[in-house]
C-alpha atoms as a PDB file:
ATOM      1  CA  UNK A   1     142.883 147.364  58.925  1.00  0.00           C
ATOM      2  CA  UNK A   2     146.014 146.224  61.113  1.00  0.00           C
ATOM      3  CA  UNK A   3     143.747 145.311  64.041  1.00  0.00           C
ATOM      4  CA  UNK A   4     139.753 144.589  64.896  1.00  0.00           C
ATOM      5  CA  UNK A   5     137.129 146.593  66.638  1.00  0.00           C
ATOM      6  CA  UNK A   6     135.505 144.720  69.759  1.00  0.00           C
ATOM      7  CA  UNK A   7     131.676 145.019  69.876  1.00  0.00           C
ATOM      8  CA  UNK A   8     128.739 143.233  72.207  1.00  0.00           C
ATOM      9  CA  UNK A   9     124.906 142.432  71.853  1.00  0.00           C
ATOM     10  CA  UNK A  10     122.577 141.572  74.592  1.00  0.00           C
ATOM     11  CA  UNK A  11     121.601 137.958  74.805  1.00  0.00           C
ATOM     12  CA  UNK A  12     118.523 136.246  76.284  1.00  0.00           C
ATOM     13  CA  UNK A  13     119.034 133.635  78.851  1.00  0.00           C
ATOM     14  CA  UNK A  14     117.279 132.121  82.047  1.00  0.00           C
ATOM     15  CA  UNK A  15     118.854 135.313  84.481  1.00  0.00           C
ATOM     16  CA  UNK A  16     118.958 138.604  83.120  1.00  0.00           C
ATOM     17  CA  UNK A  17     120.746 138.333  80.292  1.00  0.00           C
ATOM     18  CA  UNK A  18     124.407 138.479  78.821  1.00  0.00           C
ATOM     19  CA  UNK A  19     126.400 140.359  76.760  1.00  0.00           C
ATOM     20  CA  UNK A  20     128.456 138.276  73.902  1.00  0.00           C
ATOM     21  CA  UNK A  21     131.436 139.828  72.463  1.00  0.00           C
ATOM     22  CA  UNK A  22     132.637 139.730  68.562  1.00  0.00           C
ATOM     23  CA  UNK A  23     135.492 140.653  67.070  1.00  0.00           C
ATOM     24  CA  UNK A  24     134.945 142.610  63.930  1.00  0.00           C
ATOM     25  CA  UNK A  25     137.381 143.103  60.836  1.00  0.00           C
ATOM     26  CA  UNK A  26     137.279 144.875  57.791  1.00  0.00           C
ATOM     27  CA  UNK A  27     134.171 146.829  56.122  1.00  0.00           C
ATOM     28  CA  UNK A  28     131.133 147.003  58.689  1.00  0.00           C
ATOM     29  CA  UNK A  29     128.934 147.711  55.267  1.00  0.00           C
ATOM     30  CA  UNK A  30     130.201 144.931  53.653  1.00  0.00           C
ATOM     31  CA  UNK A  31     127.308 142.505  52.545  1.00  0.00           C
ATOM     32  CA  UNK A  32     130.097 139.743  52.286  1.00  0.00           C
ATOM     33  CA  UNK A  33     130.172 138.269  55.896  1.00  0.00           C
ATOM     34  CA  UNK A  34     132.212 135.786  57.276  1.00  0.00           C
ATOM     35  CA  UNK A  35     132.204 134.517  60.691  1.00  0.00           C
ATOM     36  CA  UNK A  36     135.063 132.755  62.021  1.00  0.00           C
ATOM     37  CA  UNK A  37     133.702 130.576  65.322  1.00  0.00           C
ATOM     38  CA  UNK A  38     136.460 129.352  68.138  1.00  0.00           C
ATOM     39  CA  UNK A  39     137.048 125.529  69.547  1.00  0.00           C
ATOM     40  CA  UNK A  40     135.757 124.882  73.518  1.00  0.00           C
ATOM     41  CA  UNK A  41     137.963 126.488  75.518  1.00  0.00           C
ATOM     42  CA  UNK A  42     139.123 129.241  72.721  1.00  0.00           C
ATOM     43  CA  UNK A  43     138.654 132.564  72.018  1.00  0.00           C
ATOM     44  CA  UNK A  44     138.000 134.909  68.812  1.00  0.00           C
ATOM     45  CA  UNK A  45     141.602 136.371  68.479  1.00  0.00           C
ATOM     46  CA  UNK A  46     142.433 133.032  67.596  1.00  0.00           C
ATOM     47  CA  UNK A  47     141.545 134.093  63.984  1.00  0.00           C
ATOM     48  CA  UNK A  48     143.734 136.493  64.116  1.00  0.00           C
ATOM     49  CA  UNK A  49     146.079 135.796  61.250  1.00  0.00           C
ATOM     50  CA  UNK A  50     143.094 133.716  59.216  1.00  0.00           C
ATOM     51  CA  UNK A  51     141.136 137.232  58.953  1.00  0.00           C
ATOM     52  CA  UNK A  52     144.517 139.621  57.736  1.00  0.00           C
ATOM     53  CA  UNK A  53     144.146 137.143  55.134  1.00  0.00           C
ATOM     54  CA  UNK A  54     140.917 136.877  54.254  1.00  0.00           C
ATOM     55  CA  UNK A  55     140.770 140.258  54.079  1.00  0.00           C
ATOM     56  CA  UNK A  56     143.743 140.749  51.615  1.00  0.00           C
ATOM     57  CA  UNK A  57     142.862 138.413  49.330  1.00  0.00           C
ATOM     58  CA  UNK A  58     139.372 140.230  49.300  1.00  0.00           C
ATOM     59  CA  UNK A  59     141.308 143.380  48.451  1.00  0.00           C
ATOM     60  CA  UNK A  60     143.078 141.679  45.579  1.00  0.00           C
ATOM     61  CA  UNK A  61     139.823 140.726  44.283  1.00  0.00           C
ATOM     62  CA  UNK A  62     137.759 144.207  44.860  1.00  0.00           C
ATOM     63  CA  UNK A  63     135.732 142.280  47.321  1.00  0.00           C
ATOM     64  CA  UNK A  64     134.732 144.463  50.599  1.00  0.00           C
ATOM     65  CA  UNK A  65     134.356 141.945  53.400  1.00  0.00           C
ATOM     66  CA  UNK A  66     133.304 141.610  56.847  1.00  0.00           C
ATOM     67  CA  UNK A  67     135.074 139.123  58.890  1.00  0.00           C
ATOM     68  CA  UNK A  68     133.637 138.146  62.481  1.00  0.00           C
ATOM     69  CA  UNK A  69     135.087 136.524  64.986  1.00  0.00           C
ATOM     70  CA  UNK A  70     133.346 135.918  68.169  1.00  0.00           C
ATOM     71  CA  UNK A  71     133.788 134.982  72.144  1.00  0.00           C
ATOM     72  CA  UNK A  72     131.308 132.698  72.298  1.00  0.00           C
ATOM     73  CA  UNK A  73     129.816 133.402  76.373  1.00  0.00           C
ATOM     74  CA  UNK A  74     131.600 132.297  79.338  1.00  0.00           C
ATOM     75  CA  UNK A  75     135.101 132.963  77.140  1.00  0.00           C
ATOM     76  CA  UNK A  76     137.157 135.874  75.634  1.00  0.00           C
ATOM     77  CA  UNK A  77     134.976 139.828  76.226  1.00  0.00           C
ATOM     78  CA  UNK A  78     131.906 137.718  76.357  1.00  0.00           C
ATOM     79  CA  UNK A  79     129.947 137.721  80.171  1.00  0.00           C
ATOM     80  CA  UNK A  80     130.162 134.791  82.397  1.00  0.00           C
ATOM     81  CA  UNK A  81     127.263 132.800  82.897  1.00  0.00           C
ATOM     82  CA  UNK A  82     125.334 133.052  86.128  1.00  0.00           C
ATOM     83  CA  UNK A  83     124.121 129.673  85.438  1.00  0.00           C
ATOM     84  CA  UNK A  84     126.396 127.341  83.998  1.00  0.00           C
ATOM     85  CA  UNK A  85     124.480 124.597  82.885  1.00  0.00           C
ATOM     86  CA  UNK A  86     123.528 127.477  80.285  1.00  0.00           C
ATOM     87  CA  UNK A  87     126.861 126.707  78.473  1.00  0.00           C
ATOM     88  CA  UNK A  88     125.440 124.345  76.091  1.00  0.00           C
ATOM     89  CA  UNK A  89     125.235 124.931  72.195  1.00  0.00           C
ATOM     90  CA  UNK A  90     121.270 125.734  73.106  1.00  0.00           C
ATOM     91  CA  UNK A  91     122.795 129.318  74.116  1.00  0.00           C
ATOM     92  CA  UNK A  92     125.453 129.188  71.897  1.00  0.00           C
ATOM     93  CA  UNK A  93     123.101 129.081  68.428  1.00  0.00           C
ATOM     94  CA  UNK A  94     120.619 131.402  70.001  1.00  0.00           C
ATOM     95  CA  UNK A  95     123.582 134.230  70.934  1.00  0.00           C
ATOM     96  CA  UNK A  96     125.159 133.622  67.713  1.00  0.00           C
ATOM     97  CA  UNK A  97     121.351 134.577  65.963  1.00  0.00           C
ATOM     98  CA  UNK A  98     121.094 137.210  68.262  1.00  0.00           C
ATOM     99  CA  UNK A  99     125.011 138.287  66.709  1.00  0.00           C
ATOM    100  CA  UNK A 100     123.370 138.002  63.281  1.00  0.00           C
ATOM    101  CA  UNK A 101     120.870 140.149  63.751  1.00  0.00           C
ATOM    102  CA  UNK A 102     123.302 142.837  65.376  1.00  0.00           C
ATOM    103  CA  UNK A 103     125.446 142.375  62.033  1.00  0.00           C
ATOM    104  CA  UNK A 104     122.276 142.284  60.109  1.00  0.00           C
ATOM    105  CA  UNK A 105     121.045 146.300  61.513  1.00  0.00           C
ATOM    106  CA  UNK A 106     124.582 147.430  60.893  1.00  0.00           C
ATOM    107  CA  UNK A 107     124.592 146.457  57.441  1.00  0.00           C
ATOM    108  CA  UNK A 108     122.469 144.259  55.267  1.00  0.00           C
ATOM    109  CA  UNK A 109     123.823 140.690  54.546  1.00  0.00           C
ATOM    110  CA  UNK A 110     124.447 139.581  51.254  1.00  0.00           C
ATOM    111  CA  UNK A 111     126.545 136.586  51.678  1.00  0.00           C
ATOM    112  CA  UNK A 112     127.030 134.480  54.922  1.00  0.00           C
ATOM    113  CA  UNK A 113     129.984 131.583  55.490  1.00  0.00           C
ATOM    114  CA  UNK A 114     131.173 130.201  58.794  1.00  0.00           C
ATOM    115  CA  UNK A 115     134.203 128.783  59.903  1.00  0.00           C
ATOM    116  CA  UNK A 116     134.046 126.825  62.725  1.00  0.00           C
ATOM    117  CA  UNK A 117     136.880 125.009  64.600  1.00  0.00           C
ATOM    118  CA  UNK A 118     135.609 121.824  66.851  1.00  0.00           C
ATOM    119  CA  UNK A 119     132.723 123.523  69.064  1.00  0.00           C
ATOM    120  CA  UNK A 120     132.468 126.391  66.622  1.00  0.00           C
ATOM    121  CA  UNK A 121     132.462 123.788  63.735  1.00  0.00           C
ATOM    122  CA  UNK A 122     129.291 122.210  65.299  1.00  0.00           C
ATOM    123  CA  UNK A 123     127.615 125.706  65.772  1.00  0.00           C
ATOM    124  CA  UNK A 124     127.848 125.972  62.436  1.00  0.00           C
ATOM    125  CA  UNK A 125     126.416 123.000  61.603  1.00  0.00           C
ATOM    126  CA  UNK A 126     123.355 123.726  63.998  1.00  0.00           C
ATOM    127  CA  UNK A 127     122.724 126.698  61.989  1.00  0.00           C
ATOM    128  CA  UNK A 128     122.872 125.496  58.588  1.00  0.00           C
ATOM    129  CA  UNK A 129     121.263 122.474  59.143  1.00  0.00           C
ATOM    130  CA  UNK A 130     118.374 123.340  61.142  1.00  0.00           C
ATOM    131  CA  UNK A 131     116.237 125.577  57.869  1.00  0.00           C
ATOM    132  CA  UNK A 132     113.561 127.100  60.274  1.00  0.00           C
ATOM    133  CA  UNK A 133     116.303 129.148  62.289  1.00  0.00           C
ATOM    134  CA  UNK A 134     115.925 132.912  61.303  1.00  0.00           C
ATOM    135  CA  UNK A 135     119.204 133.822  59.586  1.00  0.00           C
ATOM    136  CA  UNK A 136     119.291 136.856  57.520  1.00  0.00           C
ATOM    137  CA  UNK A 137     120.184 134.528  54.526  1.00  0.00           C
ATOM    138  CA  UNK A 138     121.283 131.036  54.397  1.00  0.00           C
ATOM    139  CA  UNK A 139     124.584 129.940  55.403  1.00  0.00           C
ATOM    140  CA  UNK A 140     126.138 129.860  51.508  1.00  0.00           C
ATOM    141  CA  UNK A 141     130.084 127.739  52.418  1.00  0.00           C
ATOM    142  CA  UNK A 142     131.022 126.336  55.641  1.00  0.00           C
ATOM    143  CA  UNK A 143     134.018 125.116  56.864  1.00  0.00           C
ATOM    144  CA  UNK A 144     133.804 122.658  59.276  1.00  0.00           C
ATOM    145  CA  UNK A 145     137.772 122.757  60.945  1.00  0.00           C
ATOM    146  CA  UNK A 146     138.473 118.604  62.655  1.00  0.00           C
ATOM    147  CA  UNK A 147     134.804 118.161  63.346  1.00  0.00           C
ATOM    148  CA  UNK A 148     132.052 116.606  62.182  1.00  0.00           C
ATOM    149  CA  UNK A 149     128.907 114.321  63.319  1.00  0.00           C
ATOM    150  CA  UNK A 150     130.566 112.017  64.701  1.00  0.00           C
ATOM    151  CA  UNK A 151     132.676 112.925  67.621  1.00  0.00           C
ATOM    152  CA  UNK A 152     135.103 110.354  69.271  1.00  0.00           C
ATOM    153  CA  UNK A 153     134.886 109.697  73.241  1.00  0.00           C
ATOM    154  CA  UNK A 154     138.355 109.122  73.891  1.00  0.00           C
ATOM    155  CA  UNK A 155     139.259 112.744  72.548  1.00  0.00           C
ATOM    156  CA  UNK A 156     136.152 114.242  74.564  1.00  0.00           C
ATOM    157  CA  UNK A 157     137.675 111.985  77.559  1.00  0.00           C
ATOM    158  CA  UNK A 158     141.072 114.055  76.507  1.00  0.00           C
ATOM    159  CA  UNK A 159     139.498 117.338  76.591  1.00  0.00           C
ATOM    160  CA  UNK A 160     137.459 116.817  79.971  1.00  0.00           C
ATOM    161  CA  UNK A 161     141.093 116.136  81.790  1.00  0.00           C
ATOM    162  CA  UNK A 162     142.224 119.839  81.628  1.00  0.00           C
ATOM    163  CA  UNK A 163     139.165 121.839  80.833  1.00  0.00           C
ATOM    164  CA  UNK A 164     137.929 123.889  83.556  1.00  0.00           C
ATOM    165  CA  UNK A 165     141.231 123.864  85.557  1.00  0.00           C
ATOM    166  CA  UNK A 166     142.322 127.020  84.630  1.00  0.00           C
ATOM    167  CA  UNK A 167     145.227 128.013  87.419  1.00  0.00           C
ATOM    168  CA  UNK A 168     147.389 131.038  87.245  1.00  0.00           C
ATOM    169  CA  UNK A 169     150.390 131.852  86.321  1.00  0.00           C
ATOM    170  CA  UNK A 170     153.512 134.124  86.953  1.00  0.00           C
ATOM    171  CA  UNK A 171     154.538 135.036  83.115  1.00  0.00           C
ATOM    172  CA  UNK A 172     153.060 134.954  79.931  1.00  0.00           C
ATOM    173  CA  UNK A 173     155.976 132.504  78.724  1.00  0.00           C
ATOM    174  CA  UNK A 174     155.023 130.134  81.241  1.00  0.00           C
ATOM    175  CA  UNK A 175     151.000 130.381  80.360  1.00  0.00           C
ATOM    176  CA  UNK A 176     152.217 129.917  76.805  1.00  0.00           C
ATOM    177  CA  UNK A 177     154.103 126.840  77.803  1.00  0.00           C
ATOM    178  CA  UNK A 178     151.736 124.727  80.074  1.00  0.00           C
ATOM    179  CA  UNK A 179     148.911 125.521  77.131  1.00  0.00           C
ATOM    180  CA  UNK A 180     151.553 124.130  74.821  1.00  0.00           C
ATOM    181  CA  UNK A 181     151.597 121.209  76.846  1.00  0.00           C
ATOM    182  CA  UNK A 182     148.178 120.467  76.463  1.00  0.00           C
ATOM    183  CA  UNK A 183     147.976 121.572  72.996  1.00  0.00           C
ATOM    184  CA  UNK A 184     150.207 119.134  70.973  1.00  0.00           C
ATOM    185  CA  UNK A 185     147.754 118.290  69.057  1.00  0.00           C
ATOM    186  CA  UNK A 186     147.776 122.103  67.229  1.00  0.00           C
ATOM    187  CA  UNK A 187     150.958 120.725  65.246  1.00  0.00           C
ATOM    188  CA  UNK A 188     154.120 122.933  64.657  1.00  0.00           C
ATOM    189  CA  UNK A 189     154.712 126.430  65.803  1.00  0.00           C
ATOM    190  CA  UNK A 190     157.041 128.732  65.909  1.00  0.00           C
ATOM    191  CA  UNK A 191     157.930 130.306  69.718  1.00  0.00           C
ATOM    192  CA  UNK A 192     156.845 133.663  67.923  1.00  0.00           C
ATOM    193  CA  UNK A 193     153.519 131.694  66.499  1.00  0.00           C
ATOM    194  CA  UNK A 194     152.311 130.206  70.044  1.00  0.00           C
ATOM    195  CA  UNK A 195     153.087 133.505  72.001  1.00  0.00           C
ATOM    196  CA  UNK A 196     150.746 135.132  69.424  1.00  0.00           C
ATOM    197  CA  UNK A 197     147.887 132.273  69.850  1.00  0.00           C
ATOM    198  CA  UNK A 198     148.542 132.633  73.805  1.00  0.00           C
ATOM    199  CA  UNK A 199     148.618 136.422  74.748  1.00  0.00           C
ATOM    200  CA  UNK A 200     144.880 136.763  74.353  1.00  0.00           C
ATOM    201  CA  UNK A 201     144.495 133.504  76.211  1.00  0.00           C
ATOM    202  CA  UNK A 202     145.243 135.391  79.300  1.00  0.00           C
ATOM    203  CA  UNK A 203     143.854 137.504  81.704  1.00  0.00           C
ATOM    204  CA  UNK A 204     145.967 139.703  84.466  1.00  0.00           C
ATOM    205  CA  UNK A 205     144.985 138.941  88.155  1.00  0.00           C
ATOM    206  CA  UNK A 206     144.402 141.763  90.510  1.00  0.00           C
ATOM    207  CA  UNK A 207     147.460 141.020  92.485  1.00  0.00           C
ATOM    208  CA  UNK A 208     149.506 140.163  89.754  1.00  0.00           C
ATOM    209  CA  UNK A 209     149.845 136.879  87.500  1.00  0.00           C
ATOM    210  CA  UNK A 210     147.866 135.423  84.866  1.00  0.00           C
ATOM    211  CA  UNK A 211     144.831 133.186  84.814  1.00  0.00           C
ATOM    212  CA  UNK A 212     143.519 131.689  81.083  1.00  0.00           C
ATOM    213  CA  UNK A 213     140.282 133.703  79.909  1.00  0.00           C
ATOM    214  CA  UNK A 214     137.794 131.750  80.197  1.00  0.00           C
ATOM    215  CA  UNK A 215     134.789 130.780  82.759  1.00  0.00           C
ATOM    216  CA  UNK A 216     135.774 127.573  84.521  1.00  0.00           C
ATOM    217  CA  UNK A 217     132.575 126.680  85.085  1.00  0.00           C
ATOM    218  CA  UNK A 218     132.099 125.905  81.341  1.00  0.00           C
ATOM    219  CA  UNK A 219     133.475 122.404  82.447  1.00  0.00           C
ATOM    220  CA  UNK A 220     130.404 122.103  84.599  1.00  0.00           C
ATOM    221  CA  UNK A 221     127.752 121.369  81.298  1.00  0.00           C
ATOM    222  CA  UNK A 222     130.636 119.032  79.653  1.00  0.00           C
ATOM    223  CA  UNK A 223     131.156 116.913  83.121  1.00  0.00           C
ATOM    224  CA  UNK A 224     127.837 115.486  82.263  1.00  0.00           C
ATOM    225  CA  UNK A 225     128.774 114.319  79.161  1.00  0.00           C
ATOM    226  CA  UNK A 226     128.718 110.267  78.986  1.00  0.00           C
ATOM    227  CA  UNK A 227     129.380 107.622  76.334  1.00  0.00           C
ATOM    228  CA  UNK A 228     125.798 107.143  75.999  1.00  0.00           C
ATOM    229  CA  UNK A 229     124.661 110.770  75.459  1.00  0.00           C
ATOM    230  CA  UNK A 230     127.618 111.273  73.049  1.00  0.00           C
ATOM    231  CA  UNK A 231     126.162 108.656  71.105  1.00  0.00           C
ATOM    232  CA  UNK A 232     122.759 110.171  71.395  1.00  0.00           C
ATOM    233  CA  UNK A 233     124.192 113.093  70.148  1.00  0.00           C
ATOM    234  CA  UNK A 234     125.735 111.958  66.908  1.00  0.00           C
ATOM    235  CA  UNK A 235     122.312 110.783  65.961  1.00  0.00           C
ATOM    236  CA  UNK A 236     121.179 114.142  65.912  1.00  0.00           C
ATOM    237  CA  UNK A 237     124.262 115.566  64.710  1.00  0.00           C
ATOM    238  CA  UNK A 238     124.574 113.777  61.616  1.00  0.00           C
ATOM    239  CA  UNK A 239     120.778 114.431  60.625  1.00  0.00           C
ATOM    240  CA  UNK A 240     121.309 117.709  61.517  1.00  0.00           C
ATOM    241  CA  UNK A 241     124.348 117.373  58.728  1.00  0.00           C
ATOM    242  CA  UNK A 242     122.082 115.774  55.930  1.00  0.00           C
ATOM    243  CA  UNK A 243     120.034 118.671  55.949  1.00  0.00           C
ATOM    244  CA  UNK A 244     123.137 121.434  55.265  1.00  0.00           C
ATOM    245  CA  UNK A 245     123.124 123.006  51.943  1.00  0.00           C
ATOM    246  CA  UNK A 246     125.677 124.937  52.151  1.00  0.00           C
ATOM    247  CA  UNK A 247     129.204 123.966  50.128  1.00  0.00           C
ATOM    248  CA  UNK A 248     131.311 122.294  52.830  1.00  0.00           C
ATOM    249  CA  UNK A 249     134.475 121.772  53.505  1.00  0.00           C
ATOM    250  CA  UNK A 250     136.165 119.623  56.234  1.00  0.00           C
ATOM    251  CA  UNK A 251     139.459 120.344  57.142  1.00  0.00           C
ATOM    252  CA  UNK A 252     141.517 117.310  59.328  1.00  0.00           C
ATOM    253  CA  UNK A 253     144.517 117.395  61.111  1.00  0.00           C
ATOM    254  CA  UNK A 254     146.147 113.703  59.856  1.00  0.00           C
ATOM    255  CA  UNK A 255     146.563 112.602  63.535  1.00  0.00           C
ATOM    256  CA  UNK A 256     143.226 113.941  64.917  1.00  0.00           C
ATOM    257  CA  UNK A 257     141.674 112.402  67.733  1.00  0.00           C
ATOM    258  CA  UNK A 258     138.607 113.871  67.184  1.00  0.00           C
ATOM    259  CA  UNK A 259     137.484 113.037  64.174  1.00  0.00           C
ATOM    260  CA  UNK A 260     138.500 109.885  62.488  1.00  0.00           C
ATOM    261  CA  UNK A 261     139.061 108.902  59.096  1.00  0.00           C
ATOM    262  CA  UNK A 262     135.891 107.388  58.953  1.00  0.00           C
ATOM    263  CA  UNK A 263     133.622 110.096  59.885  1.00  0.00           C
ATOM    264  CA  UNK A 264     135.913 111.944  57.501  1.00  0.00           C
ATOM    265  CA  UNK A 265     135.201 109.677  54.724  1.00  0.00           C
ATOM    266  CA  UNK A 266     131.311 109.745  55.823  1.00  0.00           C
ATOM    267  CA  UNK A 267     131.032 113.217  54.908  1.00  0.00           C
ATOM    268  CA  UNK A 268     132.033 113.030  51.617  1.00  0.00           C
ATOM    269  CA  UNK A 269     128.959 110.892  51.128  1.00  0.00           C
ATOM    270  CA  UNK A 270     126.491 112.351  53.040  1.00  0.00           C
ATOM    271  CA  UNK A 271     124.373 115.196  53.277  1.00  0.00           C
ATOM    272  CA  UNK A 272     126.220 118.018  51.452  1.00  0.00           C
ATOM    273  CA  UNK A 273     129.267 115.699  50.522  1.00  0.00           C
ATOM    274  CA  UNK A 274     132.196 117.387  51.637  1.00  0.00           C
ATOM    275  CA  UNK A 275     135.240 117.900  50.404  1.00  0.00           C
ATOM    276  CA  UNK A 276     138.006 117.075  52.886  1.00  0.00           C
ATOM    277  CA  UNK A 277     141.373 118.172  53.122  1.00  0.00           C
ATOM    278  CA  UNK A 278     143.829 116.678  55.404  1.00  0.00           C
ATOM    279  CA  UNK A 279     146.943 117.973  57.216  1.00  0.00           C
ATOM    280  CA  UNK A 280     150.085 116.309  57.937  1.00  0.00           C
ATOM    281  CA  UNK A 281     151.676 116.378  61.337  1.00  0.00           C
ATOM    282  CA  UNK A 282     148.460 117.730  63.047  1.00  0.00           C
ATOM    283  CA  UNK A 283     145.933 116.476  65.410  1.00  0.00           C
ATOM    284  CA  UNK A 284     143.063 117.818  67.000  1.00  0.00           C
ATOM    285  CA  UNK A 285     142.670 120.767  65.714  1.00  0.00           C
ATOM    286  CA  UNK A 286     145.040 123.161  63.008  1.00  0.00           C
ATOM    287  CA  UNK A 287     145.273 126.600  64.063  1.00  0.00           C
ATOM    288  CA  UNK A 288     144.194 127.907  60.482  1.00  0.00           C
ATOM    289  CA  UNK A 289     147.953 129.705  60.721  1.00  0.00           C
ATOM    290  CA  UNK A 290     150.155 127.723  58.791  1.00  0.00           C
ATOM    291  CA  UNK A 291     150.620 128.556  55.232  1.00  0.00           C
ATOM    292  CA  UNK A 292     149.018 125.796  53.842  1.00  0.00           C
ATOM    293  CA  UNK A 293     145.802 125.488  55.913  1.00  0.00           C
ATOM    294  CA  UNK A 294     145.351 129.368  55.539  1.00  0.00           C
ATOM    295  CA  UNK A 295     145.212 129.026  51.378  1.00  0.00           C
ATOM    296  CA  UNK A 296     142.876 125.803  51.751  1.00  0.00           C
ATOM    297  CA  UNK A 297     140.522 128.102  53.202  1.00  0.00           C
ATOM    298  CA  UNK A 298     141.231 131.151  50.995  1.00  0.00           C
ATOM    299  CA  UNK A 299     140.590 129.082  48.339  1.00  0.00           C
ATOM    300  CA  UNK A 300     137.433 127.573  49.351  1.00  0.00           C
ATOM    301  CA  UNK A 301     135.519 130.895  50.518  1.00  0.00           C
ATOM    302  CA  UNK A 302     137.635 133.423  48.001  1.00  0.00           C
ATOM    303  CA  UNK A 303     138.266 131.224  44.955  1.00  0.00           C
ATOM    304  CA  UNK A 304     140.180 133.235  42.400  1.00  0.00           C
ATOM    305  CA  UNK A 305     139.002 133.764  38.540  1.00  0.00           C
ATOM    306  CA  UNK A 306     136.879 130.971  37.382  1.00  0.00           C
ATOM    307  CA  UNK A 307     136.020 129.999  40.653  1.00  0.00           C
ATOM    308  CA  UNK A 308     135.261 132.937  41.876  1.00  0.00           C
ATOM    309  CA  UNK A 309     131.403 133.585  43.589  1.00  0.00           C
END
């Protein structure tokens, strides 16, 4: 399968309800599932080249897989919010269970990993650290992509200076280039590369232009956000963390902002003691594109021969 099938389920929340989007790759019977969760202000496609992959080394080992990749609400083919203090990871771990139970009708679930970049790193944290969630089965390896308990205030400082001013634009090229701006932190790409990552960023305005694809009022939630709570948070976080069984993997861009060495070092000691791989010339966070970083994670969910599960 060159490209993904788009797909929706109906989500509870404090109006009428929403519809959240996933994108879907390879076998829909597959009882192998992997979903592949997006950073704050991301979208699914962002997977794009991380799924062709997964999928083909699947194929080299016989293994039927299904690879999802969603738009978590208020971003991507998922609704916008009516309310948008509902864009907290409340919603987000309830419309992800609502997902798994979608994925769950179409096809029983044998096997269930996450990957989550930054926001979709601590989604999948929430639900394999919280046991009395319903999931269909446990989450079995997680891969937790520059995040962790711990989440530095500077970087969130960072993030809060561009997110939610979305603008618009005249060209794709020059969309591509002011997210590139922001987005130094993602490490090399190639022109070809970041046009790739940026196309589906993008959404065409009536009377003509470009505006970036997500709800603006996502930033309303996240304007809250204060030293204090952040603090609050990591409490909660990181005994939310002690209590994941799954095999985990952390994956750190060298010169992240977001997660330091320290937190880094943490999670190799606590709770399901990480493994951590770091990668040179990145910050906050690695696109999962690059050669390397796409075979860390091959490796960890698709071992070959004797590692193989």
């Amino acid at each position: 399968m060159t490209d993904p099938t788009l797909h929706h389920v109906h989500c509870a929340d404090t109006a009428e309800g929403h519809r959240m989007a996933w994108w879907q790759w390879g076998d829909a019977q597959a009882p192998r599932l992997i979903v592949c969760a997006h950073g704050l202000s991301r979208q699914g496609r962002d997977f794009d080249v991380l799924a062709r992959a997964l999928l083909a080394r699947g194929e080299q080992q016989g293994r039927a897989l299904r690879v999802v990749c969603p738009d978590v609400v208020g971003r991507g083919e998922s609704d916008w919010l009516k309310d948008p203090l509902g864009y907290q990871f409340p919603t987000y771990v309830a419309d992800m269970l609502a997902m798994l139970g979608a994925l769950q009708a179409q096809a029983p679930i044998g096997a269930f990993d996450w990957v989550g970049t930054s926001m979709g790193g601590l989604i999948g944290m929430m639900l394999a650290g919280t046991p009395q969630l319903p999931l269909p089965v446990p989450v079995r390896r997680l891969v937790l992509n520059d995040v962790g308990p711990a989440v530095e205030w500077t970087a969130l400082q960072r993030i809060g200076e561009y997110l939610g001013k979305a603008g618009t634009f005249d060209s794709v090229e020059a969309a591509a280039a002011t997210m590139r701006a922001i987005s130094q932190g993602f490490g090399p790409h190639t022109d070809e590369q970041w046009l790739a990552l940026s196309r589906p960023m993008l959404r065409t305005l009536p009377g003509g232009g470009w505006r970036l694809h997500y709800d603006p009022a996502i930033a309303v939630p996240y304007a809250g956000v204060t030293q204090e709570s952040t603090a609050q948070g990591e409490a909660l976080l990181w005994q939310l963390y002690e209590q994941v069984q799954a095999q985990t993997l952390v994956l750190r861009g060298a010169d992240s902002d977001l997660l330091t060495p320290a937190t880094a070092r943490a999670m190799t000691e606590r709770g399901p003691r990480a493994r951590v791989v770091e990668f040179a010339g990145v910050g906050h966070a690695p696109t999962l594109i690059a050669d390397d970083q796409v075979r860390t994670v091959l490796d960890f969910l698709l071992p070959d021969a004797a590692g193989a599960s």
